[in-house]
C-alpha atoms as a PDB file:
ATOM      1  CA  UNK A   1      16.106  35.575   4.962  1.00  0.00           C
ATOM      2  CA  UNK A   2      14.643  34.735   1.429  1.00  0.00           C
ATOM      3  CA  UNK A   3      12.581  31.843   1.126  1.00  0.00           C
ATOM      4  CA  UNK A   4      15.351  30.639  -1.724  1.00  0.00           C
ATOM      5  CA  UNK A   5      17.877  30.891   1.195  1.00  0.00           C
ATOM      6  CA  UNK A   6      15.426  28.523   3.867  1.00  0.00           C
ATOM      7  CA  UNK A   7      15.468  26.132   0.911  1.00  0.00           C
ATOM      8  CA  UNK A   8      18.853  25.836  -0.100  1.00  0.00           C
ATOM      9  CA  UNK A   9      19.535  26.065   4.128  1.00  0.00           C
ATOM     10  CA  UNK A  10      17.073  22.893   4.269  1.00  0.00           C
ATOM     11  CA  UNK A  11      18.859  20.961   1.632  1.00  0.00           C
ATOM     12  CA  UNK A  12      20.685  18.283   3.067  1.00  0.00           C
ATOM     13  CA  UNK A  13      20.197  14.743   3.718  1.00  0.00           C
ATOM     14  CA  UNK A  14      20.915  15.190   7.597  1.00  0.00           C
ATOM     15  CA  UNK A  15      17.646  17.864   7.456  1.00  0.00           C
ATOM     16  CA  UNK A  16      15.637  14.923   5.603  1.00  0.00           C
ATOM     17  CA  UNK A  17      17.069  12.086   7.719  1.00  0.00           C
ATOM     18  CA  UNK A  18      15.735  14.395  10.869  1.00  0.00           C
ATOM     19  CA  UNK A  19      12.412  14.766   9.562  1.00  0.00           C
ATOM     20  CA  UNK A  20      11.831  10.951   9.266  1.00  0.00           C
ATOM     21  CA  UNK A  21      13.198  10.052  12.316  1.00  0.00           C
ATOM     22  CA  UNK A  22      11.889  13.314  14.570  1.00  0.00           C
ATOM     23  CA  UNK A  23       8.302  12.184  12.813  1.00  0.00           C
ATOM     24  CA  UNK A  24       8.531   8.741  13.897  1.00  0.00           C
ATOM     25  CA  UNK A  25       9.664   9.536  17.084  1.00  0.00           C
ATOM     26  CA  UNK A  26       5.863  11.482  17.563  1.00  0.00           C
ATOM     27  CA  UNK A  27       4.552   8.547  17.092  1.00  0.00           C
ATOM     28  CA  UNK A  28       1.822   8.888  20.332  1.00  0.00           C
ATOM     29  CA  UNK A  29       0.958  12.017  17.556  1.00  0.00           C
ATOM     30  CA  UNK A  30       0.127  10.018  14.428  1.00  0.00           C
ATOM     31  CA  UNK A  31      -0.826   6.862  15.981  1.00  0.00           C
ATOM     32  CA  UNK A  32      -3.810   9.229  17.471  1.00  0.00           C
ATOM     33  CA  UNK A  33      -4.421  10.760  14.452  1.00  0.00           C
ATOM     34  CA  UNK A  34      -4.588   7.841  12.647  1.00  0.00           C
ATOM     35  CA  UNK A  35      -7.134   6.661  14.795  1.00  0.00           C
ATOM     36  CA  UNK A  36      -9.511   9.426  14.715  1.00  0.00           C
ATOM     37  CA  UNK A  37      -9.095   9.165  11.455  1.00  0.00           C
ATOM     38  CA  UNK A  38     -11.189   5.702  11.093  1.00  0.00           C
ATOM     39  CA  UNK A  39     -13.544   7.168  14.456  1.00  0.00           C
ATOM     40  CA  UNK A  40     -14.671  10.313  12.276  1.00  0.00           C
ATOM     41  CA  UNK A  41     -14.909   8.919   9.102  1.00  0.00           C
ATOM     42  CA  UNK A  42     -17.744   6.248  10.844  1.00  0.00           C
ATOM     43  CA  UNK A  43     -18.910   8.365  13.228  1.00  0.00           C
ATOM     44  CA  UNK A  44     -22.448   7.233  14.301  1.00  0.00           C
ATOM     45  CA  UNK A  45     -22.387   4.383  12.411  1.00  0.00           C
ATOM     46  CA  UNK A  46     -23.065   1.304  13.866  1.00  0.00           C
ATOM     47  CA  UNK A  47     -20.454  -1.023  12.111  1.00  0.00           C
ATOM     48  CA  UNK A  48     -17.863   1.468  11.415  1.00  0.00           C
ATOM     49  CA  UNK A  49     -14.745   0.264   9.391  1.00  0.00           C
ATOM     50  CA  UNK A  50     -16.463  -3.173   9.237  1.00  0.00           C
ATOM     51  CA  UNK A  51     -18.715  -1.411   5.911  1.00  0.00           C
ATOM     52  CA  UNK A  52     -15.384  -1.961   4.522  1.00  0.00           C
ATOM     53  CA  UNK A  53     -15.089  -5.254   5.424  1.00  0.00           C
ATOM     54  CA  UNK A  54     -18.339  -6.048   4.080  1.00  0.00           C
ATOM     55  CA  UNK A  55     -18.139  -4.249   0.597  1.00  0.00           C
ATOM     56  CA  UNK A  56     -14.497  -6.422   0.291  1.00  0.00           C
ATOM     57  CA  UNK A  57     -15.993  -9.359   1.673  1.00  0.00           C
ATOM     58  CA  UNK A  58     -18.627  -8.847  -0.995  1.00  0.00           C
ATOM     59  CA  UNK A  59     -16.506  -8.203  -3.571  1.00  0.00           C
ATOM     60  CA  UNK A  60     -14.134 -10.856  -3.264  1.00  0.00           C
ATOM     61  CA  UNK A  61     -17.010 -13.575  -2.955  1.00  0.00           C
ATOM     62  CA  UNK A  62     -18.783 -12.359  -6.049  1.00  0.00           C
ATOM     63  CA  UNK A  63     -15.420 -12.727  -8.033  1.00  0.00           C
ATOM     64  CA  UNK A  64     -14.235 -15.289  -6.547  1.00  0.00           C
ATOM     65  CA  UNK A  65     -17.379 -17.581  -7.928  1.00  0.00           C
ATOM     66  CA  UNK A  66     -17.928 -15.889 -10.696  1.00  0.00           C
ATOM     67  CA  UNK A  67     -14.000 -16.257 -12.245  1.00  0.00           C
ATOM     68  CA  UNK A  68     -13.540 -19.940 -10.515  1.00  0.00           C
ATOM     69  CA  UNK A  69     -16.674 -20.859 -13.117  1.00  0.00           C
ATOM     70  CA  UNK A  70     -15.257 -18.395 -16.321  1.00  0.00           C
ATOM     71  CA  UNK A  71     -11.498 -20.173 -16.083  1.00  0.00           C
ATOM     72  CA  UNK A  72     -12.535 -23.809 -14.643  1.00  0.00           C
ATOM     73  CA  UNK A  73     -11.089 -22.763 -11.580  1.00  0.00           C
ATOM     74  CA  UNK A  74     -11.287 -25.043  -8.111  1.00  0.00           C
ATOM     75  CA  UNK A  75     -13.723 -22.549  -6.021  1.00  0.00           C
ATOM     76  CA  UNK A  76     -11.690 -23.806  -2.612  1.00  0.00           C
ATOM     77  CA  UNK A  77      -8.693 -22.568  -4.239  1.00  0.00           C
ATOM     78  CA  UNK A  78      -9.318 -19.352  -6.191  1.00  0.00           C
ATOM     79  CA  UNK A  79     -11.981 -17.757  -3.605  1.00  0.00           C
ATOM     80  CA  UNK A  80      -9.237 -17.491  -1.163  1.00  0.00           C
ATOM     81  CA  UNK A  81      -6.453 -16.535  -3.621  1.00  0.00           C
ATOM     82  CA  UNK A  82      -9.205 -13.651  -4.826  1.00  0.00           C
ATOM     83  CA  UNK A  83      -9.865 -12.889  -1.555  1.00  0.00           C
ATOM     84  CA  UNK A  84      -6.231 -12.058  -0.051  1.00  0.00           C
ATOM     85  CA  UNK A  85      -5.456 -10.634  -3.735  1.00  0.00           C
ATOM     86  CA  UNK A  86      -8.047  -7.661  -3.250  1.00  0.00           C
ATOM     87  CA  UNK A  87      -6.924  -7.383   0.186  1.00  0.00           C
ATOM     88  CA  UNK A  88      -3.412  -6.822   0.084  1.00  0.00           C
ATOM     89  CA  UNK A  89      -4.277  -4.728  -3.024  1.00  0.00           C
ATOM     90  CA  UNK A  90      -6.327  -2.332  -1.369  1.00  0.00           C
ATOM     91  CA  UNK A  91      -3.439  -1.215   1.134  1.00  0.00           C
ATOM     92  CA  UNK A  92      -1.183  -0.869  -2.033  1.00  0.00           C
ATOM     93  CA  UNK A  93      -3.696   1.210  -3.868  1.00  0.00           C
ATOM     94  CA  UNK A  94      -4.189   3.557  -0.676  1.00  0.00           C
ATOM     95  CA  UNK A  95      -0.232   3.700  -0.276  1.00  0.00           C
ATOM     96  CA  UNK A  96      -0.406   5.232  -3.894  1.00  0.00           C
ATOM     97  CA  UNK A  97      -3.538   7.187  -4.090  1.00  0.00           C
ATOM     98  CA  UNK A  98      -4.025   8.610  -0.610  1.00  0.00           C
ATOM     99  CA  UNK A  99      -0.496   9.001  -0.678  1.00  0.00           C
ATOM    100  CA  UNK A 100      -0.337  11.415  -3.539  1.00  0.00           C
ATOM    101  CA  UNK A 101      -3.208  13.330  -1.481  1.00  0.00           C
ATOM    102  CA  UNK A 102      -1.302  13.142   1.883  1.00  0.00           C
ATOM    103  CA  UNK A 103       0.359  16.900   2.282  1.00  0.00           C
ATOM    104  CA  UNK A 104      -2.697  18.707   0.163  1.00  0.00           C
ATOM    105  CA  UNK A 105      -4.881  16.755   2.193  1.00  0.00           C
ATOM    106  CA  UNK A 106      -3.079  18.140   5.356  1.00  0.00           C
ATOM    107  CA  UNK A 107      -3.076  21.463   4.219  1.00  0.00           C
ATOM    108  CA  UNK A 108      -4.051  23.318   7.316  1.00  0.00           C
ATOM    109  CA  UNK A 109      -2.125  21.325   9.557  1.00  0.00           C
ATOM    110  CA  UNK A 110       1.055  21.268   7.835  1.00  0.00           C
ATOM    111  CA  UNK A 111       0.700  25.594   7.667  1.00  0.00           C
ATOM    112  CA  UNK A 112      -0.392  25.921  11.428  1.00  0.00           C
ATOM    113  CA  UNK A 113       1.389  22.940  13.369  1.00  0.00           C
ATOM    114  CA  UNK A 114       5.352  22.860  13.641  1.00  0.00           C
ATOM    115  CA  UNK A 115       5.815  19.302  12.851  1.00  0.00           C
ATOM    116  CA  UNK A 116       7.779  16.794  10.293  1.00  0.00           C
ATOM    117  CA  UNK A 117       6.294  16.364   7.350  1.00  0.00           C
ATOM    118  CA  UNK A 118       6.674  12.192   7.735  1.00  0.00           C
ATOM    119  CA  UNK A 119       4.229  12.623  10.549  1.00  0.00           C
ATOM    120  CA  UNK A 120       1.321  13.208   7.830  1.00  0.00           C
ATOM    121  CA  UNK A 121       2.573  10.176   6.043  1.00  0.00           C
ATOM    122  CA  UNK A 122       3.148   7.857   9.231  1.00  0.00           C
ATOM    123  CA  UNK A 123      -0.454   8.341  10.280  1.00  0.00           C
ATOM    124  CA  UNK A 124      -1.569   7.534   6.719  1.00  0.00           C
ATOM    125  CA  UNK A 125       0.390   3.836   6.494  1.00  0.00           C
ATOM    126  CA  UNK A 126      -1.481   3.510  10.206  1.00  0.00           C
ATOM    127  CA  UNK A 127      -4.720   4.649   8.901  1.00  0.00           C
ATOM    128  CA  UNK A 128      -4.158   1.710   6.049  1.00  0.00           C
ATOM    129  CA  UNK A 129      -2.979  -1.019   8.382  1.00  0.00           C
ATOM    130  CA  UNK A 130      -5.816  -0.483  10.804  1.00  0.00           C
ATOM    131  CA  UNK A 131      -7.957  -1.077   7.836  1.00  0.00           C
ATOM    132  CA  UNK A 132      -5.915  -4.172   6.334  1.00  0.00           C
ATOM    133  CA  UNK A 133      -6.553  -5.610  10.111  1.00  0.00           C
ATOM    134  CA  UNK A 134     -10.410  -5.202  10.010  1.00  0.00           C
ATOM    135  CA  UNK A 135      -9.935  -6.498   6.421  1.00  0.00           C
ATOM    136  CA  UNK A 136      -8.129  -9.332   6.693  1.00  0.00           C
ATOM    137  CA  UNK A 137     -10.805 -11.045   9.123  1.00  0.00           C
ATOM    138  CA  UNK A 138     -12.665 -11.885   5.991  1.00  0.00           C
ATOM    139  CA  UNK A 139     -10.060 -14.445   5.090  1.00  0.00           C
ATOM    140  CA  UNK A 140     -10.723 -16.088   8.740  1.00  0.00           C
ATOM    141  CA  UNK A 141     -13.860 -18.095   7.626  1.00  0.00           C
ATOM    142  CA  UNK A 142     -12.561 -19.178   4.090  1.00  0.00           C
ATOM    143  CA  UNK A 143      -9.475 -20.127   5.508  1.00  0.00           C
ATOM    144  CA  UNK A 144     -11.928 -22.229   8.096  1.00  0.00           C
ATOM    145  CA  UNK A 145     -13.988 -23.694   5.321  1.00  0.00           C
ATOM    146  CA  UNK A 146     -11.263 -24.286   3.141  1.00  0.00           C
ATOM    147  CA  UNK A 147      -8.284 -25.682   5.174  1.00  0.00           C
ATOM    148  CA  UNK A 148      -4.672 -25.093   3.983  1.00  0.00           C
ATOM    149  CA  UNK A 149      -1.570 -26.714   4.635  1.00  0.00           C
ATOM    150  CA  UNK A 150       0.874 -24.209   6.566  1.00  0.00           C
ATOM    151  CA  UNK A 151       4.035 -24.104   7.907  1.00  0.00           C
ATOM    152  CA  UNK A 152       6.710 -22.632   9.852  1.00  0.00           C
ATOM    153  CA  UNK A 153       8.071 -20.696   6.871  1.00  0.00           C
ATOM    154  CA  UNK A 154       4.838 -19.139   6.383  1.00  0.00           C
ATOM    155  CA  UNK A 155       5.413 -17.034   9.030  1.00  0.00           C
ATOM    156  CA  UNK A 156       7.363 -14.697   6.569  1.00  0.00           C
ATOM    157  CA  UNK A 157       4.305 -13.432   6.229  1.00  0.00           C
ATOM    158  CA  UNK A 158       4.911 -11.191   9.053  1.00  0.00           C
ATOM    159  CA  UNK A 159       8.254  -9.094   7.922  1.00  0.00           C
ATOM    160  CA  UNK A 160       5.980  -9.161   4.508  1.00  0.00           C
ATOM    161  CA  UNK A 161       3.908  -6.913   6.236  1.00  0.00           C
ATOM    162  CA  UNK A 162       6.650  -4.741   7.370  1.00  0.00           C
ATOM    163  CA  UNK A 163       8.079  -4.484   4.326  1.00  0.00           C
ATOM    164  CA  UNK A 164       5.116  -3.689   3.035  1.00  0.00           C
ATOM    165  CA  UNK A 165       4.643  -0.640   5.171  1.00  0.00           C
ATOM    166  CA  UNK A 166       8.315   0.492   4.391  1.00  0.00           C
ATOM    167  CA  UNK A 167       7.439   0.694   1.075  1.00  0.00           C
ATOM    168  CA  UNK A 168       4.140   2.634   1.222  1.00  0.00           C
ATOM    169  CA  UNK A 169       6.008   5.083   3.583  1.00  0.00           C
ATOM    170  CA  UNK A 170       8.533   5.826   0.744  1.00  0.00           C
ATOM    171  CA  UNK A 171       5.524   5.961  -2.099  1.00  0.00           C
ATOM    172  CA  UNK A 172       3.497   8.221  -0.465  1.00  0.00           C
ATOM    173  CA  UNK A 173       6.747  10.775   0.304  1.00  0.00           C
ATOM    174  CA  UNK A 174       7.898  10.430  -3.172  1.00  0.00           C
ATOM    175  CA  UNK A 175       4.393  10.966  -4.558  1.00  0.00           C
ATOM    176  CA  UNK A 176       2.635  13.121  -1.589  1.00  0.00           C
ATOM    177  CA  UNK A 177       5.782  15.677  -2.013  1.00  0.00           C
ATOM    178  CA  UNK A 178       5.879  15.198  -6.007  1.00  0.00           C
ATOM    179  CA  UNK A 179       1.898  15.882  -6.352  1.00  0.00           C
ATOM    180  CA  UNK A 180       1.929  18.749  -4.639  1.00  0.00           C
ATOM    181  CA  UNK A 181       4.153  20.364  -7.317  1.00  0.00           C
ATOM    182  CA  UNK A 182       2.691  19.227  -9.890  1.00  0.00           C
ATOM    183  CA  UNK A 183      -1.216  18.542  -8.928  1.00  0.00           C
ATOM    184  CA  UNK A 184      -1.743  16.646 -12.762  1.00  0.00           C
ATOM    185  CA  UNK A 185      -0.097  13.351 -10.956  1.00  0.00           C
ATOM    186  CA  UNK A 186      -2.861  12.338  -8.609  1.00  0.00           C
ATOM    187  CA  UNK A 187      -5.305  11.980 -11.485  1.00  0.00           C
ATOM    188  CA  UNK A 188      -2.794  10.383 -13.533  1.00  0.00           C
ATOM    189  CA  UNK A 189      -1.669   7.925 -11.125  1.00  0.00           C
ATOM    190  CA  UNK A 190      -5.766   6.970 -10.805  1.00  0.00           C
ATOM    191  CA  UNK A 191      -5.744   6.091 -14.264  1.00  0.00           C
ATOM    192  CA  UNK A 192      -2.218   3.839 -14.171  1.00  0.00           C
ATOM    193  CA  UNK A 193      -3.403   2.027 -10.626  1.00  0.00           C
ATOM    194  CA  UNK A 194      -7.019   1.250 -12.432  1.00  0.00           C
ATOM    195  CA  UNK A 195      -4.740  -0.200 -15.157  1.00  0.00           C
ATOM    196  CA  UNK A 196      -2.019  -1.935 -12.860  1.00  0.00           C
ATOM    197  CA  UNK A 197      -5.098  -3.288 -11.396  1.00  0.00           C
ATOM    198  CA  UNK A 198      -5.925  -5.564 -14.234  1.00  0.00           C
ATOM    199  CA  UNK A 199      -2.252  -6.597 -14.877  1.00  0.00           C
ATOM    200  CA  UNK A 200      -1.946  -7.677 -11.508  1.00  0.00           C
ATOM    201  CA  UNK A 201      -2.835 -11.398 -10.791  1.00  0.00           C
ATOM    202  CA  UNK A 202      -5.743 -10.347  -8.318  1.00  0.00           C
ATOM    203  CA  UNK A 203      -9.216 -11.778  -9.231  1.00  0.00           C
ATOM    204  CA  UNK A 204      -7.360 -14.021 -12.518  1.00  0.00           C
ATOM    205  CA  UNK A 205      -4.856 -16.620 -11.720  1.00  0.00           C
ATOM    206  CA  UNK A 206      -1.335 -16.072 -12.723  1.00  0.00           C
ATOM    207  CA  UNK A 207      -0.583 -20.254 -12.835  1.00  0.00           C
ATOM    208  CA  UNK A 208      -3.314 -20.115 -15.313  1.00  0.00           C
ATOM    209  CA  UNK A 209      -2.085 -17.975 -17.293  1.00  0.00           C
ATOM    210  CA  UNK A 210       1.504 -19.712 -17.235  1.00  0.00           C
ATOM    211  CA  UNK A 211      -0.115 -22.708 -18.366  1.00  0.00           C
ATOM    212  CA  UNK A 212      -1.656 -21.432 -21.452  1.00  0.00           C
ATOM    213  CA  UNK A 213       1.396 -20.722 -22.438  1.00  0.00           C
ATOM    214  CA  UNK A 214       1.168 -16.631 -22.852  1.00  0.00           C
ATOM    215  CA  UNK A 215       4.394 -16.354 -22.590  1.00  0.00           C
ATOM    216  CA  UNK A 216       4.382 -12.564 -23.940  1.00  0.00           C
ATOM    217  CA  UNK A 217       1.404 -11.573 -21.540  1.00  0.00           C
ATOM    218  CA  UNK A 218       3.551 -13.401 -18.206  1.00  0.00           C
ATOM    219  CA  UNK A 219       6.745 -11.434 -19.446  1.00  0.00           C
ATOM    220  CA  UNK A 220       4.593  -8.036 -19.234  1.00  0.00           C
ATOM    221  CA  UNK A 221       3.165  -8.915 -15.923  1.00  0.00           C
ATOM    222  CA  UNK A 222       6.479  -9.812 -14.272  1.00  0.00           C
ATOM    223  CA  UNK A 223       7.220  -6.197 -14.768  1.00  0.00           C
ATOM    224  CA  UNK A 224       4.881  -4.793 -12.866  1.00  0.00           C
ATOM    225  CA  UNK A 225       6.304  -4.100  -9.301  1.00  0.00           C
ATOM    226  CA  UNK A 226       2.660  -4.657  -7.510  1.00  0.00           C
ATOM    227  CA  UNK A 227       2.412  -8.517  -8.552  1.00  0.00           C
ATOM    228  CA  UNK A 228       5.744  -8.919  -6.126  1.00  0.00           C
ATOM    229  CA  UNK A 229       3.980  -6.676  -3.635  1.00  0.00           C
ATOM    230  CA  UNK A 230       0.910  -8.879  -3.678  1.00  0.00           C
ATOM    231  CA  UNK A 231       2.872 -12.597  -3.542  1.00  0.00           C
ATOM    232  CA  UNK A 232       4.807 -12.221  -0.636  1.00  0.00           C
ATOM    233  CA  UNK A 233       2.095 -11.552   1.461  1.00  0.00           C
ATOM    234  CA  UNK A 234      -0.460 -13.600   0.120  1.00  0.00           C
ATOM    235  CA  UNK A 235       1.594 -16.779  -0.572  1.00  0.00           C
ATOM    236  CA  UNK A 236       2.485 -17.173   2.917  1.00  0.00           C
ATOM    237  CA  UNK A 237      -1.462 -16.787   3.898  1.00  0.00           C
ATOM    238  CA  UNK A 238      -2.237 -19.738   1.336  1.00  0.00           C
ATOM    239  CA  UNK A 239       0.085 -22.050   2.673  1.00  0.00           C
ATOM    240  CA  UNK A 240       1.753 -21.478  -1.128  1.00  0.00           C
ATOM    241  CA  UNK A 241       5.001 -22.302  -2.239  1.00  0.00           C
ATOM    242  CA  UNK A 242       7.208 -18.856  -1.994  1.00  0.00           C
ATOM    243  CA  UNK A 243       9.569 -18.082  -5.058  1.00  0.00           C
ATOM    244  CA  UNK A 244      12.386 -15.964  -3.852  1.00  0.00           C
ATOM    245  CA  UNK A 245      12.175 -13.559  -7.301  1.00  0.00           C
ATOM    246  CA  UNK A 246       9.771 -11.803  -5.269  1.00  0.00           C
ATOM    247  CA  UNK A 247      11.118 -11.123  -2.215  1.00  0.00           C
ATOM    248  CA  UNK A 248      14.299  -9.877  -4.191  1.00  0.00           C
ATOM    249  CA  UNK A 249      12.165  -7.825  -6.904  1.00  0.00           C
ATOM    250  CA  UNK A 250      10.636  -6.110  -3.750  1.00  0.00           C
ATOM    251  CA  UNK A 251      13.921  -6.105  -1.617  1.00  0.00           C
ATOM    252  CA  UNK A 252      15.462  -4.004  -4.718  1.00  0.00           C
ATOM    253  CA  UNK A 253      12.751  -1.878  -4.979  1.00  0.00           C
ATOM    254  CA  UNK A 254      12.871  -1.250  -1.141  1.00  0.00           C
ATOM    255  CA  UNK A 255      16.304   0.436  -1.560  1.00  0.00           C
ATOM    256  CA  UNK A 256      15.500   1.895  -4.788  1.00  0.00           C
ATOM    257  CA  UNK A 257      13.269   3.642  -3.566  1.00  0.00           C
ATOM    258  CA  UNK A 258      14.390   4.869  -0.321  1.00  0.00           C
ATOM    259  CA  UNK A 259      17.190   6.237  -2.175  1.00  0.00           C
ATOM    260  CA  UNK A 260      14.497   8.123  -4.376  1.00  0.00           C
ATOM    261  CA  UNK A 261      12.605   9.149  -1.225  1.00  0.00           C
ATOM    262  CA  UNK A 262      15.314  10.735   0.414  1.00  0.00           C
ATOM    263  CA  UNK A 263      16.264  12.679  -2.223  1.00  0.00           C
ATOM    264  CA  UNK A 264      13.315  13.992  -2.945  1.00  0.00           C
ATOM    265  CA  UNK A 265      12.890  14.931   0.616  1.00  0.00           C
ATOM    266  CA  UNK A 266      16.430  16.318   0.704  1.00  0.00           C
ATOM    267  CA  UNK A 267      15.372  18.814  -2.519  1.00  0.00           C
ATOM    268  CA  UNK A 268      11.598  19.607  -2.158  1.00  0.00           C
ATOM    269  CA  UNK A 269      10.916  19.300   1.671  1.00  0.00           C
ATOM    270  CA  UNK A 270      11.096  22.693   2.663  1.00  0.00           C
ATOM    271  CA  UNK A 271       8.805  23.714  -0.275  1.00  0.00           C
ATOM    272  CA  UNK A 272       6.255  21.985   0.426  1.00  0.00           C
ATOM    273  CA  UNK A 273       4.497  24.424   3.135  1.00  0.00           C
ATOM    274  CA  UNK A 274       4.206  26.832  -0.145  1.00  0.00           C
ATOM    275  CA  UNK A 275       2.927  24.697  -2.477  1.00  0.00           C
ATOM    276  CA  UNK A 276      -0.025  23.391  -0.865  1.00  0.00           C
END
């Protein structure tokens, strides 16, 4: 049998539905690997995954202060919105970047071990939230020295976090799968997250910027999809009002791009063993 016959074979949305839910069922498989992952990348070092904790930590202190002073900012209020904002944006930027990387990445297993290819991406999202855990501790302390007011609707921040993952299961398919055709979108999609990373209301304050009045500066940054990303998980955290445009704006995108994801999988799934 040609390999032009195993593809066309493989082209169904029952073949792609298997291969998500046949991965997630190994989930003792990923979960592992996922966790070795974090062991071997700080093996023998003392503090492990808590260097990362430290360089955000770092980071988000040193521009929290130094924009609170620039923009006349409160430093009880902005350190914490920095904070969460670099956060939250470091498991998007993974989702994307990693995620373009995930199936070259996995080259040898992916040629020499029969499994689904949403295995690969599973134990990257569990290699992310792992870190986002040992990240988010930073926020512990500033959210001790600088007291919120929270309530019972801030726990939304937990099926945040799950839609959250959804999502960066679907981006990394779409983009894992689509990079490994066409190698020229990893380093591309560098270049438009380092971009995306300035439009999105991370270590600047988007209420600021609302009350200057740039009206033609808030309309671009309402359409980019990360700001949405980035509120409903770190509103709830601050104890912040909630606007629902985000939850929908990320609700739509959800579906949009499962739909995207699948078919993708559906055409280019069984390819993928030759292209990497």
């Amino acid at each position: 049998m040609s390999f032009d016959d195993v593809a066309t074979q493989s082209k169904t949305f029952a073949r792609a539905r298997a291969d998500l839910v046949d991965g997630f069922r190994r989930h003792e498989l990923w979960l592992h690997l996922g966790w070795q992952d974090i062991k071997q990348r700080y093996r023998r070092s003392v503090l492990g995954p808590f260097w990362i904790t430290i360089g955000t930590a770092t980071t988000a202190v040193a521009m929290g202060g130094l924009y609170s002073k620039l923009f006349h900012l409160d430093l009880a209020v902005h350190l914490p919105y920095v904070t969460l904002g670099l956060i939250v944006w470091n498991l998007l930027n993974a989702a994307i970047l990693e995620g373009a990387d995930v199936f070259v990445a996995n080259e040898g297993l992916i040629k020499q071990l029969p499994t689904p290819l949403s295995v690969h991406v599973y134990r990257l999202v569990w290699r992310q939230m792992i870190l986002f855990a040992h990240n988010i501790v930073i926020y512990l302390p500033i959210a001790l020295i600088f007291p919120k007011h929270w309530s019972w609707a801030d726990l939304s921040v937990i099926p945040a976090l799950l839609l959250i993952a959804l999502n960066c299961v679907w981006v990394s398919l779409c983009f894992g799968i689509l990079s490994t055709r066409y190698r020229d979108i990893a380093p591309l999609l560098f270049s438009v997250v380092q971009l995306l990373f300035l439009m999105t209301p991370i270590i600047w304050n988007y209420e600021t910027l609302r009350a200057q009045g740039a009206s033609r500066w808030i309309n671009v940054v309402e359409l980019n999809p990360l700001m949405h990303y980035l509120d409903i998980v770190r509103a709830p955290l601050l104890g912040a009002h909630q606007e629902l445009r985000h939850w929908a704006v990320v609700l739509v995108l959800t579906v949009v791009g499962w739909a995207v994801a699948a078919l993708v999988l559906r055409q280019y799934r069984a390819r993928v063993a030759y292209w990497v």
